[in-house]
N, C-alpha and C. Protein backbone atom coordinates (compact mmCIF):
# COMPACT_ATOMS: atom_id res chain seq x y z
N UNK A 1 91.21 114.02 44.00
CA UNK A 1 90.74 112.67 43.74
C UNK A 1 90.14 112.64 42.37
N UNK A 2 88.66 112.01 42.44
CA UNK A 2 88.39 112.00 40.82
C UNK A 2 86.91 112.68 41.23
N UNK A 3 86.51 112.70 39.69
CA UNK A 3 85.50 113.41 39.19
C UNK A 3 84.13 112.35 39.47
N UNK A 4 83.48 112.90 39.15
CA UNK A 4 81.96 112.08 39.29
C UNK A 4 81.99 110.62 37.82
N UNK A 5 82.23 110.95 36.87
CA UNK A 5 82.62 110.46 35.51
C UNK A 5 83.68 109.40 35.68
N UNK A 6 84.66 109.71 36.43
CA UNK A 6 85.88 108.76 37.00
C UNK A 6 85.45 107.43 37.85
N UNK A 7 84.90 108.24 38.85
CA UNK A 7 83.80 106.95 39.85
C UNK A 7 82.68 106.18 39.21
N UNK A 8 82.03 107.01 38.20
CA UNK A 8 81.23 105.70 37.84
C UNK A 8 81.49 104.79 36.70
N UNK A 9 83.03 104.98 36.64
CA UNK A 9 83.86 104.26 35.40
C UNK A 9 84.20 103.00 36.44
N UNK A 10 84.36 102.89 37.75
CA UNK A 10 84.54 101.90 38.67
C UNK A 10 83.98 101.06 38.67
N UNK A 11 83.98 99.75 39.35
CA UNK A 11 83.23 98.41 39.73
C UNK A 11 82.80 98.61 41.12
N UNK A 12 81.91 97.93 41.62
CA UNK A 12 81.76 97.83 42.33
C UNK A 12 82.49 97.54 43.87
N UNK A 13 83.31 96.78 43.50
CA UNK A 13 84.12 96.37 44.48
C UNK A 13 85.21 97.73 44.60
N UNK A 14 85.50 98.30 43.49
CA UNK A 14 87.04 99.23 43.46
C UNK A 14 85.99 100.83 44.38
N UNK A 15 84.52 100.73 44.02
CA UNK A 15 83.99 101.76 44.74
C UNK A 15 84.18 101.31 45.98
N UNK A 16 84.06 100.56 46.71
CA UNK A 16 84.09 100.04 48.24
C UNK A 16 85.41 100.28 49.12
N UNK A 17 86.34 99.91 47.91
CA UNK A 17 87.58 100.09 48.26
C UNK A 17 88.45 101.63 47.93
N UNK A 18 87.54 102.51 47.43
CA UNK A 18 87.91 103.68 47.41
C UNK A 18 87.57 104.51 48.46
N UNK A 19 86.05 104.17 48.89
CA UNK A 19 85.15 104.63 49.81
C UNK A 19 86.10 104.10 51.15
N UNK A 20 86.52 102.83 51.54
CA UNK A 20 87.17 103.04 52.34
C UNK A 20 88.59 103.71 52.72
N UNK A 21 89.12 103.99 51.45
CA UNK A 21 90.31 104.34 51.55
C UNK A 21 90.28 106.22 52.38
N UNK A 22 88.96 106.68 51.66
CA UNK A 22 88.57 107.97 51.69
C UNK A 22 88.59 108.44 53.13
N UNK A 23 87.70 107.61 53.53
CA UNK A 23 86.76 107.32 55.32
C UNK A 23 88.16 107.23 55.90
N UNK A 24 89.24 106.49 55.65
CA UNK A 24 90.47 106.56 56.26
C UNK A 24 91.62 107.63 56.55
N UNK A 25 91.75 107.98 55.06
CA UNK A 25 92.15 109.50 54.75
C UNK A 25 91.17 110.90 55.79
N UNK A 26 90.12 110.89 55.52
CA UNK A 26 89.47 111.60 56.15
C UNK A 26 89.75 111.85 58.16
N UNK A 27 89.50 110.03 58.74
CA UNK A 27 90.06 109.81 59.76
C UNK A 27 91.62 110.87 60.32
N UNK A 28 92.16 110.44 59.38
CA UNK A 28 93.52 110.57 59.53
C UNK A 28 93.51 112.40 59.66
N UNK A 29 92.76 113.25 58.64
CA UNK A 29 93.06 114.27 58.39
C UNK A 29 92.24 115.32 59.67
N UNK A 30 91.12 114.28 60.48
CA UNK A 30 90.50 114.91 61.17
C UNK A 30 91.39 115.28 62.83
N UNK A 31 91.93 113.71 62.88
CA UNK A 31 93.15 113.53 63.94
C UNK A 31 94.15 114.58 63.58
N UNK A 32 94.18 115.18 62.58
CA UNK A 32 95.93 116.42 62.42
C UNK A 32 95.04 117.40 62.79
N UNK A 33 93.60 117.51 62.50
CA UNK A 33 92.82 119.10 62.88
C UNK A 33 92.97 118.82 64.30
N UNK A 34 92.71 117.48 65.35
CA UNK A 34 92.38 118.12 66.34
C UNK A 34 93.99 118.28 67.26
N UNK A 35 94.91 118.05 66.62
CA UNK A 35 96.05 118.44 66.93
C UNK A 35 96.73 119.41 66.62
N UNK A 36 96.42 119.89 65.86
CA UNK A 36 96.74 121.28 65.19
C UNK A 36 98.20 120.86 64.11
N UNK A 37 98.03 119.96 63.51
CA UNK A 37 98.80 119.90 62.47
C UNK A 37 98.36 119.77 61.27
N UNK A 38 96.97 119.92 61.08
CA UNK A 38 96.63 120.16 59.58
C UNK A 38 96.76 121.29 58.75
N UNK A 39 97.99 120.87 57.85
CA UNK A 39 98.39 121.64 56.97
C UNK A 39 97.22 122.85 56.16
N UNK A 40 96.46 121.89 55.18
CA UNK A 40 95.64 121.96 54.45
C UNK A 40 94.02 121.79 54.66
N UNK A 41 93.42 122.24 55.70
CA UNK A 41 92.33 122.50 55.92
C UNK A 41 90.68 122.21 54.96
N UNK A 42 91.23 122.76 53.96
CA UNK A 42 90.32 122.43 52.59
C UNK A 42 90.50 120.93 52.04
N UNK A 43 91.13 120.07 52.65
CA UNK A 43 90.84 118.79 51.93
C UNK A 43 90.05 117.92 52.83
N UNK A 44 89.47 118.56 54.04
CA UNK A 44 88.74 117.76 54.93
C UNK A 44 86.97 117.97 54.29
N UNK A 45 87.53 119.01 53.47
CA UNK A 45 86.19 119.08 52.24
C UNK A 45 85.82 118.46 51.52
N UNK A 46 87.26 118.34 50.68
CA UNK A 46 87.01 117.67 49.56
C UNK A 46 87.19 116.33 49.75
N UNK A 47 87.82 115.45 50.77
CA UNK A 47 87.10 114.40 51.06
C UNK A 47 85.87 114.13 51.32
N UNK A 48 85.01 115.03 52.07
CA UNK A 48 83.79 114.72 52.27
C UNK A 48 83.37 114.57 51.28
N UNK A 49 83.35 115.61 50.17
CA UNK A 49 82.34 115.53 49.27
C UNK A 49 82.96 114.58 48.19
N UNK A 50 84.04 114.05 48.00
CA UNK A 50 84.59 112.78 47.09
C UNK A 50 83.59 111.07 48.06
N UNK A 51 83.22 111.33 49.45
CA UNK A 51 82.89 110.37 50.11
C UNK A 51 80.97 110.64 50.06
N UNK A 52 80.90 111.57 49.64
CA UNK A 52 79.30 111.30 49.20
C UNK A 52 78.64 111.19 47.84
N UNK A 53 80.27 111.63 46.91
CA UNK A 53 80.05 111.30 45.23
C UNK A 53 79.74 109.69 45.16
N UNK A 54 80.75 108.97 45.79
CA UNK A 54 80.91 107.37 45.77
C UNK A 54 79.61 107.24 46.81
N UNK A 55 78.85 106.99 47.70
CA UNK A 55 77.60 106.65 48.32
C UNK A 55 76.57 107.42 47.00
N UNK A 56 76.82 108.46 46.41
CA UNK A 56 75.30 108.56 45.28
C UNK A 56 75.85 108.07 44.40
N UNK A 57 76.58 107.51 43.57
CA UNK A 57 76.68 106.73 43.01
C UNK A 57 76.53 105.22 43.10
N UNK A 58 76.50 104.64 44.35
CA UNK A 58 76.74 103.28 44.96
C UNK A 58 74.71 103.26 44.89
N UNK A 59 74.56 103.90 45.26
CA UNK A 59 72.47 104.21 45.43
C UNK A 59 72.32 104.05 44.43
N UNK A 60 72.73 105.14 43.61
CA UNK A 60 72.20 105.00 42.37
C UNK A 60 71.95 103.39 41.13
N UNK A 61 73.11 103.24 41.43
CA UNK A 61 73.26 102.01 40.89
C UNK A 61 72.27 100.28 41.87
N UNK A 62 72.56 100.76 43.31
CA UNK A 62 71.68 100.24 44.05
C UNK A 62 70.20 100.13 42.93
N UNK A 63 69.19 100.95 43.46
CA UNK A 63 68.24 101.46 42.73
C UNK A 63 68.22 100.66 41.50
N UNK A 64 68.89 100.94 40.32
CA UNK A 64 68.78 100.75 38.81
C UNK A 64 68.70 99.32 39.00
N UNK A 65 69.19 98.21 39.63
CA UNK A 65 68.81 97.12 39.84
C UNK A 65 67.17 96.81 40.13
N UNK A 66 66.96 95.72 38.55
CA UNK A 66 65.48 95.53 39.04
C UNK A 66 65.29 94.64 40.48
């Protein structure tokens, strides 16, 4: 996916809609683990942690609002 630098090049709205896309992907990849068809094991990682880059960034920016 992207970098930390990538996401906060986003809008607001395109973060929401990434964040959900992620949460979906993730869904999807958790349903092949409990079936035993997940290929690739390590991207149930790196979704997570692409899905908590976009929430500290979404805060962050939260926050910076007076």
């Amino acid at each position: 996916m992207s970098t930390a630098t990538a996401i906060r090049e986003m809008s607001g709205e395109q973060l929401e809609h990434e964040l959900r896309e992620t949460q979906q992907s993730l869904f999807r990849l958790r349903l092949q683990a409990a079936t035993e068809r997940n290929d690739v094991p390590s991207n149930v990682k790196k979704l997570r942690r692409n899905i908590a880059r976009i929430r500290t960034i979404q805060r962050e920016r939260q926050l910076a609002q007076p």
